[in-house]
PDB file of N, CA and C in Angstrom:
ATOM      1  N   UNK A   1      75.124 177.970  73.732  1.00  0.00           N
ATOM      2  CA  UNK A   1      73.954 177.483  74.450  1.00  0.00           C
ATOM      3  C   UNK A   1      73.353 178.628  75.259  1.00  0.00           C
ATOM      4  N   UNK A   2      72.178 178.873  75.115  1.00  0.00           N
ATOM      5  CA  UNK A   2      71.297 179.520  75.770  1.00  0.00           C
ATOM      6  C   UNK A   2      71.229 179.443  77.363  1.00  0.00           C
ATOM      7  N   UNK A   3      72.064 179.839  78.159  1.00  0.00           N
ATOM      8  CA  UNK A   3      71.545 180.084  79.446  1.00  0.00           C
ATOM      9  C   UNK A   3      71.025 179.629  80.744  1.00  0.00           C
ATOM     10  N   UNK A   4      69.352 180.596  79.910  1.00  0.00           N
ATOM     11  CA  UNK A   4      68.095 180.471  80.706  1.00  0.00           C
ATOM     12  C   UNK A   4      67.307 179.284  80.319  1.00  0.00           C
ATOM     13  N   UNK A   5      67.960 178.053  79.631  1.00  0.00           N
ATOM     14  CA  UNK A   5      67.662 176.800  79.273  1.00  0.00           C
ATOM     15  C   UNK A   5      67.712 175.946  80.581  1.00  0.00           C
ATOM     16  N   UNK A   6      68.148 176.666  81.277  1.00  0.00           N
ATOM     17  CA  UNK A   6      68.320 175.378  82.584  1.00  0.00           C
ATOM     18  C   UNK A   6      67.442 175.160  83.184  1.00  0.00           C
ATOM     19  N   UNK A   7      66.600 176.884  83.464  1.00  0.00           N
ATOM     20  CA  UNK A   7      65.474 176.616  84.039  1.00  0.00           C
ATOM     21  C   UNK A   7      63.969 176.289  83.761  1.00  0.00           C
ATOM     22  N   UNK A   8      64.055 174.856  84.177  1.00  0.00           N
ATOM     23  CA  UNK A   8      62.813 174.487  83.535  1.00  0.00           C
ATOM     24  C   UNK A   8      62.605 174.140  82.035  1.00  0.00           C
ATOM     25  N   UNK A   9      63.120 174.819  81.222  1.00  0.00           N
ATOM     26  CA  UNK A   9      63.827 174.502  79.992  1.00  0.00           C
ATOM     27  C   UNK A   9      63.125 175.336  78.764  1.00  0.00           C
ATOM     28  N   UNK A  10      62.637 176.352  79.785  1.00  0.00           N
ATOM     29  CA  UNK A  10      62.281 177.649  79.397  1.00  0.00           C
ATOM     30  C   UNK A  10      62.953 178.646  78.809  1.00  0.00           C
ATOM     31  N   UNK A  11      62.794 179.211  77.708  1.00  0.00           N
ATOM     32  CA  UNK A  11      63.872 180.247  77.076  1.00  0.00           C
ATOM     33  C   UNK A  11      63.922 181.472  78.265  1.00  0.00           C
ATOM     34  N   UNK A  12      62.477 181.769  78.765  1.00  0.00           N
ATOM     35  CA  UNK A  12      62.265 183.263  78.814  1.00  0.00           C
ATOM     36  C   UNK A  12      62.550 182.543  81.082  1.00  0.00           C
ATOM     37  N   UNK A  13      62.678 181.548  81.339  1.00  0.00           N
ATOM     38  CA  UNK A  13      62.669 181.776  82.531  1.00  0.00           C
ATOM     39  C   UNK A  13      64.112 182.457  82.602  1.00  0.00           C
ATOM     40  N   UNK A  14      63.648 182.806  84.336  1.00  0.00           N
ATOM     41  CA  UNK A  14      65.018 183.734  84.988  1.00  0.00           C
ATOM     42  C   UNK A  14      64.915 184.748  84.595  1.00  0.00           C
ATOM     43  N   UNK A  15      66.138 185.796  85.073  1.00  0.00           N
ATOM     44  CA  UNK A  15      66.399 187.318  85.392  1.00  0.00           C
ATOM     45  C   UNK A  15      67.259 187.767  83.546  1.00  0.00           C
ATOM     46  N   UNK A  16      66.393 188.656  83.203  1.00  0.00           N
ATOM     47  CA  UNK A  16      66.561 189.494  82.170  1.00  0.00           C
ATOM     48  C   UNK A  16      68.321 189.907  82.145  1.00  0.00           C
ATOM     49  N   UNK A  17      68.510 189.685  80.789  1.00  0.00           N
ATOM     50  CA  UNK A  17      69.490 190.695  80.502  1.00  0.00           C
ATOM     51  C   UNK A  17      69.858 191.881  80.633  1.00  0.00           C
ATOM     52  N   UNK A  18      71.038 192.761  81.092  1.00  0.00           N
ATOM     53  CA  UNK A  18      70.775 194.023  81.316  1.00  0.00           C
ATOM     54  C   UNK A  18      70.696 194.703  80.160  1.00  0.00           C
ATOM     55  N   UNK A  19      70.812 193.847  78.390  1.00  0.00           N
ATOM     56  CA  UNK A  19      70.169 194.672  77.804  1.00  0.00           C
ATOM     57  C   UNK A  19      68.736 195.080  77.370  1.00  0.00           C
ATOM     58  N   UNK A  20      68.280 193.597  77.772  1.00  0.00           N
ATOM     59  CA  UNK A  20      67.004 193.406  77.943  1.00  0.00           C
ATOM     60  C   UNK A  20      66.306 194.144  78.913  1.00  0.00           C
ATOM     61  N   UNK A  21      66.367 194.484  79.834  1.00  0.00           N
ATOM     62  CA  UNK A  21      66.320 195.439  81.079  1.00  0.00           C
ATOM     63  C   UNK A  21      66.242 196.778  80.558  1.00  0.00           C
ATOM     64  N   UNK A  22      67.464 196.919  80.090  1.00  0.00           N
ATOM     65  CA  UNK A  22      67.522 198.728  80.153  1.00  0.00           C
ATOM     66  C   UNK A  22      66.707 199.234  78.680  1.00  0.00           C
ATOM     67  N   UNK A  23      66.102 198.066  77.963  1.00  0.00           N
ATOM     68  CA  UNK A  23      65.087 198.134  76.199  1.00  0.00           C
ATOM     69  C   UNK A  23      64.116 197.988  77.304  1.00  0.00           C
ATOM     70  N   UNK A  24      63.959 197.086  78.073  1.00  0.00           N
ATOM     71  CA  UNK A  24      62.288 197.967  78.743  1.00  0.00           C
ATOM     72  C   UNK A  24      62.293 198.842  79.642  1.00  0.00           C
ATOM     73  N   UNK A  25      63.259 199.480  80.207  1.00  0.00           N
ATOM     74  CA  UNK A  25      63.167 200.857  80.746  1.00  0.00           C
ATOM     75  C   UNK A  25      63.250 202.039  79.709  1.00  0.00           C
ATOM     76  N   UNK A  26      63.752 201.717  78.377  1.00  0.00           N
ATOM     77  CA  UNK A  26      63.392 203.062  77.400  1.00  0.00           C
ATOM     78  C   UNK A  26      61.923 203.323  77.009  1.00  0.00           C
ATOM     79  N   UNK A  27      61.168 201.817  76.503  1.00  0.00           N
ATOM     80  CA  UNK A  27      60.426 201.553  76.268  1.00  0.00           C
ATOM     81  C   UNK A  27      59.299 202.084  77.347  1.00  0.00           C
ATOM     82  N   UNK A  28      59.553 202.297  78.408  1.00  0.00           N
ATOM     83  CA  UNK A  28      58.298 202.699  79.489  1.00  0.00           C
ATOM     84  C   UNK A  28      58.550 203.906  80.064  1.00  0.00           C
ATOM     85  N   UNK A  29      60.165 204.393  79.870  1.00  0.00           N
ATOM     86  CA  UNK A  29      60.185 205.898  80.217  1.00  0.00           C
ATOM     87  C   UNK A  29      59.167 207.108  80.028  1.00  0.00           C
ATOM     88  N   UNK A  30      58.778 207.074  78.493  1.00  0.00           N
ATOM     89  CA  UNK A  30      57.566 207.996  78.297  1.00  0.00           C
ATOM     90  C   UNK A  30      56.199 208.130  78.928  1.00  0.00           C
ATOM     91  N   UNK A  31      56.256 207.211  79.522  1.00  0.00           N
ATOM     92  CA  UNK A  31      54.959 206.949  80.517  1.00  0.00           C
ATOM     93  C   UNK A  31      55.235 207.164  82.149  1.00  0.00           C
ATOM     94  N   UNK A  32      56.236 207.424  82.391  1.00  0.00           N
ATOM     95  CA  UNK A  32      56.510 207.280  83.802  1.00  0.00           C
ATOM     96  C   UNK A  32      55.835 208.334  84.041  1.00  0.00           C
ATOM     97  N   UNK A  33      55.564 210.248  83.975  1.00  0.00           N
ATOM     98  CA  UNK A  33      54.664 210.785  84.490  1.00  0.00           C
ATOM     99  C   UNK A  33      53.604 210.443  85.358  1.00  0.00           C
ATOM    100  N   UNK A  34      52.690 209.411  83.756  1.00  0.00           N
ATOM    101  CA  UNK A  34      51.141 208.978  83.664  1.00  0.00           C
ATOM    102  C   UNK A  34      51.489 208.324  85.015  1.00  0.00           C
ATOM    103  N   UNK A  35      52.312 207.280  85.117  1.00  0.00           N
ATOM    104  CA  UNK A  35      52.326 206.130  86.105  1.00  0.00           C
ATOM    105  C   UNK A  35      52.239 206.788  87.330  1.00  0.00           C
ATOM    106  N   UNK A  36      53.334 208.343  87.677  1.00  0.00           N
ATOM    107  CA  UNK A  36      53.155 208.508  88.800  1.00  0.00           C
ATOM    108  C   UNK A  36      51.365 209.256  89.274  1.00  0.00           C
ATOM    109  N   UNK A  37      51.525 209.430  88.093  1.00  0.00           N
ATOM    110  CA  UNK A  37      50.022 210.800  88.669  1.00  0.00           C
ATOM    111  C   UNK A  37      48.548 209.360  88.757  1.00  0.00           C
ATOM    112  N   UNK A  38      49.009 208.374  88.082  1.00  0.00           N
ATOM    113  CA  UNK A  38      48.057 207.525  87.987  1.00  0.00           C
ATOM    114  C   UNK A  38      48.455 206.540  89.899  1.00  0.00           C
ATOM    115  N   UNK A  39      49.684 206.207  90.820  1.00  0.00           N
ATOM    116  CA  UNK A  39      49.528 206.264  91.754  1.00  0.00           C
ATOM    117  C   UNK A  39      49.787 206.753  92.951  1.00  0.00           C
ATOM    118  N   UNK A  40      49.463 208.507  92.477  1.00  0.00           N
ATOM    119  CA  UNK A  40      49.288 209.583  93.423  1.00  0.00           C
ATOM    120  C   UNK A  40      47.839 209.502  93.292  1.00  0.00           C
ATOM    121  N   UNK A  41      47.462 208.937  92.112  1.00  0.00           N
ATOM    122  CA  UNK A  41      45.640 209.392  92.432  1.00  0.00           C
ATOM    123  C   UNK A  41      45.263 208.001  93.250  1.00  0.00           C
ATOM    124  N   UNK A  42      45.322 207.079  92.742  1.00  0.00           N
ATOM    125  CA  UNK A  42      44.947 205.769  93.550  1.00  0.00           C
ATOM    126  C   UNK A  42      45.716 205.970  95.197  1.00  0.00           C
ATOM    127  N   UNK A  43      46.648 206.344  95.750  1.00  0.00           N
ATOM    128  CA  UNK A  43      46.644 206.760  97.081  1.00  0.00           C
ATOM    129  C   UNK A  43      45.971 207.385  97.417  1.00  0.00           C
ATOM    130  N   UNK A  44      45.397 208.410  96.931  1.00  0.00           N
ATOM    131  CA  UNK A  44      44.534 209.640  97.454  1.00  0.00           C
ATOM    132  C   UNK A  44      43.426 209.193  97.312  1.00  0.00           C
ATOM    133  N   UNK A  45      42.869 207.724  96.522  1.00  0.00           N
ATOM    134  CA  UNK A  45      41.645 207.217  96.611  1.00  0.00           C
ATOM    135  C   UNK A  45      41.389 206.365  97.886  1.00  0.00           C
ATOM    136  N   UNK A  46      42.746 205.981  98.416  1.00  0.00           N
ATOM    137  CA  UNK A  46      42.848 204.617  99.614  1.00  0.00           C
ATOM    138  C   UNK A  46      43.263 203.397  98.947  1.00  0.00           C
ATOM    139  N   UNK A  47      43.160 203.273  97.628  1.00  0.00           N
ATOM    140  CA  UNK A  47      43.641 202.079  97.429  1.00  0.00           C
ATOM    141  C   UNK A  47      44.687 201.418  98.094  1.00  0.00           C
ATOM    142  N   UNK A  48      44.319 200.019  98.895  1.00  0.00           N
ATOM    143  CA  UNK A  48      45.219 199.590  99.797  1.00  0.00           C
ATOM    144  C   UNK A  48      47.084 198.885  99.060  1.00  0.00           C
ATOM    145  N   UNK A  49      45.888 198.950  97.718  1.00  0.00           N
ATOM    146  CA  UNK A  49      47.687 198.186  97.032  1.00  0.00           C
ATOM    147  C   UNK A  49      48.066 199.236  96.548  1.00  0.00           C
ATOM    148  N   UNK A  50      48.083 200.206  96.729  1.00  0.00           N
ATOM    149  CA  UNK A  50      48.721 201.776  95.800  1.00  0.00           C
ATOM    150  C   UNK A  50      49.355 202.193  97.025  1.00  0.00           C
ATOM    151  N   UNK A  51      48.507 201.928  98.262  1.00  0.00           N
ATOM    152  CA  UNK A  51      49.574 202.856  99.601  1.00  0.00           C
ATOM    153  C   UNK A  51      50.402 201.787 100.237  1.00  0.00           C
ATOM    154  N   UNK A  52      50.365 200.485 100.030  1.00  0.00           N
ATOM    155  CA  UNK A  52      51.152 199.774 100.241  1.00  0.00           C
ATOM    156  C   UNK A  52      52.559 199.845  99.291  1.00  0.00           C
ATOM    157  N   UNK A  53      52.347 199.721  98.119  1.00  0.00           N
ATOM    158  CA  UNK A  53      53.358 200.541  96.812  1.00  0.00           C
ATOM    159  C   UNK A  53      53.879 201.104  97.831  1.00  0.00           C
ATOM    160  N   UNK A  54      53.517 202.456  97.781  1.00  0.00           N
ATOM    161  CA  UNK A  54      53.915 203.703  97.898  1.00  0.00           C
ATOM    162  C   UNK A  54      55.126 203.264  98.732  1.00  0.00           C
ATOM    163  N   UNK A  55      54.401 202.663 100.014  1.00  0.00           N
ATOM    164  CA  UNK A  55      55.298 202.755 101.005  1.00  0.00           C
ATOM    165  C   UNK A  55      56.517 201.922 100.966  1.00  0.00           C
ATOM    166  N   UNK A  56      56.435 200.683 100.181  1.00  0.00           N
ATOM    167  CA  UNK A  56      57.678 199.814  99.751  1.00  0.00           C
ATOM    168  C   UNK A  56      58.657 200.114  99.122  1.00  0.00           C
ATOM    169  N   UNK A  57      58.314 200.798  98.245  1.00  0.00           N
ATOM    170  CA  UNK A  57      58.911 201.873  97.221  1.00  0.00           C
ATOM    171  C   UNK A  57      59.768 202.789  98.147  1.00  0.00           C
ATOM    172  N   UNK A  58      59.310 203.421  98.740  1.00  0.00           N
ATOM    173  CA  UNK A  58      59.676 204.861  99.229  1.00  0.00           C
ATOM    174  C   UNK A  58      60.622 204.257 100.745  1.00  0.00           C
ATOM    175  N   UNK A  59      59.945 203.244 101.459  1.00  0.00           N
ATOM    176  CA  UNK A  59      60.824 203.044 102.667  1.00  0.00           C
ATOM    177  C   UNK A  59      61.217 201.946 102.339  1.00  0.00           C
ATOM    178  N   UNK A  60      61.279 200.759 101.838  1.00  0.00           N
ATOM    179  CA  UNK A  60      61.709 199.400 101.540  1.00  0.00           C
ATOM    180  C   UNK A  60      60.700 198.944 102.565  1.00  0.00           C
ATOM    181  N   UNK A  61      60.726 197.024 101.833  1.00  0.00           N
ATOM    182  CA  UNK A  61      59.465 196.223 102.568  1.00  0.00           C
ATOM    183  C   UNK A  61      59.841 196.350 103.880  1.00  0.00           C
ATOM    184  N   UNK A  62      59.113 196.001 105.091  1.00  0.00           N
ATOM    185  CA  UNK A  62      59.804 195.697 106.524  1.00  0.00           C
ATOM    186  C   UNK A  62      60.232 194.149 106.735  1.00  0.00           C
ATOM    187  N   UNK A  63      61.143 194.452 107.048  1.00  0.00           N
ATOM    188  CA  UNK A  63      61.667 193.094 107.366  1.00  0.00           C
ATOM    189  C   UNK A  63      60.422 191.756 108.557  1.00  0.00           C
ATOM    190  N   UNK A  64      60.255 190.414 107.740  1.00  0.00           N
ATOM    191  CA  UNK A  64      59.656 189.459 108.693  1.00  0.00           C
ATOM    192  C   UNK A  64      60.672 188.971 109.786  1.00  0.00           C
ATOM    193  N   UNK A  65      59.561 189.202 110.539  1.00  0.00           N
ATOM    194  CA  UNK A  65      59.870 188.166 112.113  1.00  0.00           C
ATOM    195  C   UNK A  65      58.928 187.119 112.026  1.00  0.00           C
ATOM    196  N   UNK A  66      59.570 185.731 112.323  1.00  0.00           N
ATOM    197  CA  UNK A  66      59.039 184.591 112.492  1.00  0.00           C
ATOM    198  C   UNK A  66      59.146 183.976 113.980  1.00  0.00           C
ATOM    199  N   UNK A  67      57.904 183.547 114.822  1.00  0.00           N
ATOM    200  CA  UNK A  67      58.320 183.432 115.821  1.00  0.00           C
ATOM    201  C   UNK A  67      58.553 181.627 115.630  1.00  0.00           C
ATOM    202  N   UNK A  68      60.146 181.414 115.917  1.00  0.00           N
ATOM    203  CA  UNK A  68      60.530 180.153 116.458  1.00  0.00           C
ATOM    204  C   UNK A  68      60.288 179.208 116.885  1.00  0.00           C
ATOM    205  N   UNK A  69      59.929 179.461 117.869  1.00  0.00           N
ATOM    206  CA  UNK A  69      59.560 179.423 119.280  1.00  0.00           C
ATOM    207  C   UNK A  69      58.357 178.233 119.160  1.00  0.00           C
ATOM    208  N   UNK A  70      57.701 177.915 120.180  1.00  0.00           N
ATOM    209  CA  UNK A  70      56.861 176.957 120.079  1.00  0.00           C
ATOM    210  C   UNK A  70      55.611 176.675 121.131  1.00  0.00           C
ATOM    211  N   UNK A  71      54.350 177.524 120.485  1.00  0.00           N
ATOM    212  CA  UNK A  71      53.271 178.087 121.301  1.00  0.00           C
ATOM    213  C   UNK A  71      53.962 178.984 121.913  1.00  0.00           C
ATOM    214  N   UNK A  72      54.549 179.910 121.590  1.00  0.00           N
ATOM    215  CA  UNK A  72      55.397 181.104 122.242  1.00  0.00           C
ATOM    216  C   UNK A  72      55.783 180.874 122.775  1.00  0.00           C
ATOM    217  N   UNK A  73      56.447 180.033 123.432  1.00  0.00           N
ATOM    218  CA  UNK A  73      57.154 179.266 124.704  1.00  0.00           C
ATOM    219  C   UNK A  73      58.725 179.479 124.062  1.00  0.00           C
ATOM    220  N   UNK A  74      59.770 179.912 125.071  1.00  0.00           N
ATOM    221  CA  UNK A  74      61.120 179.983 124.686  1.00  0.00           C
ATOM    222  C   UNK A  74      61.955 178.625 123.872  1.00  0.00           C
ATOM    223  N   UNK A  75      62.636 178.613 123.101  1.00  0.00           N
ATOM    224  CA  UNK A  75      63.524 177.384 122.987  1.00  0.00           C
ATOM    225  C   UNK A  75      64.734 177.340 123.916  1.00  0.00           C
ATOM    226  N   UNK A  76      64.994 176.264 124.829  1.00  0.00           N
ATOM    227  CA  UNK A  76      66.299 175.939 125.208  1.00  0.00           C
ATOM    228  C   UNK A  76      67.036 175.676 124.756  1.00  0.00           C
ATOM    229  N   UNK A  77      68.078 176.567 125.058  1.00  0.00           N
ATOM    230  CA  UNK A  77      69.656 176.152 124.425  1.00  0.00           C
ATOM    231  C   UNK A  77      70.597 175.495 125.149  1.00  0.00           C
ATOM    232  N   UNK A  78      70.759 174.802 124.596  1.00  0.00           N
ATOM    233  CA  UNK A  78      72.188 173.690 125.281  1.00  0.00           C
ATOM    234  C   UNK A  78      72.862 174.442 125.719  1.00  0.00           C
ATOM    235  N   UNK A  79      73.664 174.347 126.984  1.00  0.00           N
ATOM    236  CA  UNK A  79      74.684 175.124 127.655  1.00  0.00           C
ATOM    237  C   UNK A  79      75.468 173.936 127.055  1.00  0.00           C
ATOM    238  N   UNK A  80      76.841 174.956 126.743  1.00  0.00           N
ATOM    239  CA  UNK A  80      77.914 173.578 126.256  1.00  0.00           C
ATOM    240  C   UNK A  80      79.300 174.509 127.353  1.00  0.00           C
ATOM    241  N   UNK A  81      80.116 173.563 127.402  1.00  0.00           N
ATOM    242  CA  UNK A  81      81.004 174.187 128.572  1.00  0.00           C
ATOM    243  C   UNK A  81      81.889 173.493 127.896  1.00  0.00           C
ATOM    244  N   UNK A  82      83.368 174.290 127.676  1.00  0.00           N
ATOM    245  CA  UNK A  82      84.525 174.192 127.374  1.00  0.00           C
ATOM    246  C   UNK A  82      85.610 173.795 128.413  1.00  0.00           C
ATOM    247  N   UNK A  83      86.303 173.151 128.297  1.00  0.00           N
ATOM    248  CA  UNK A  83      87.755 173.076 129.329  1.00  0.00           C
ATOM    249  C   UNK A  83      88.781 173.087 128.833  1.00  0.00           C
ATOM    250  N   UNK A  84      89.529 173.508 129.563  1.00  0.00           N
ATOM    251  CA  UNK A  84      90.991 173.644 129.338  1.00  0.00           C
ATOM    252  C   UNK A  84      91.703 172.907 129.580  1.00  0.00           C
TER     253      UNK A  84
END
């Protein structure tokens, strides 16, 4: 039985095989140059999704902060007290 049948009941849903994976990384190796010089030029144009790339790529995404909180106002925490 196939797998990636579960999801949805889709052959092709879900995460690739790693042989499947590493047949499209041969498959696109010969182009990787083009790719970079194609977004070294789109940075140097401003493109906002090429320097956003860049930077995800190169530093990882930044982590989200969600504020909690409620109208920015602190949440109270239960004091809980232990005895012995």
């Amino acid at each position: 039985m196939d797998k990636r049948k579960n999801n949805g009941g889709h052959k092709t849903a879900g995460r690739k095989s790693k042989a499947e994976e590493q047949n499209l990384i041969e498959k696109l190796t010969p182009f990787e140059d083009e790719a970079l010089k194609q977004l070294e030029e789109s940075v140097k144009a401003g493109h906002s999704w090429a320097i956003k790339m860049y930077f995800e790529y190169k530093y990882g995404k930044p982590k989200e902060s969600k504020d909690i909180t409620t109208n920015g106002e602190s949440i109270n925490k239960p004091v809980f007290e232990f005895f012995d």
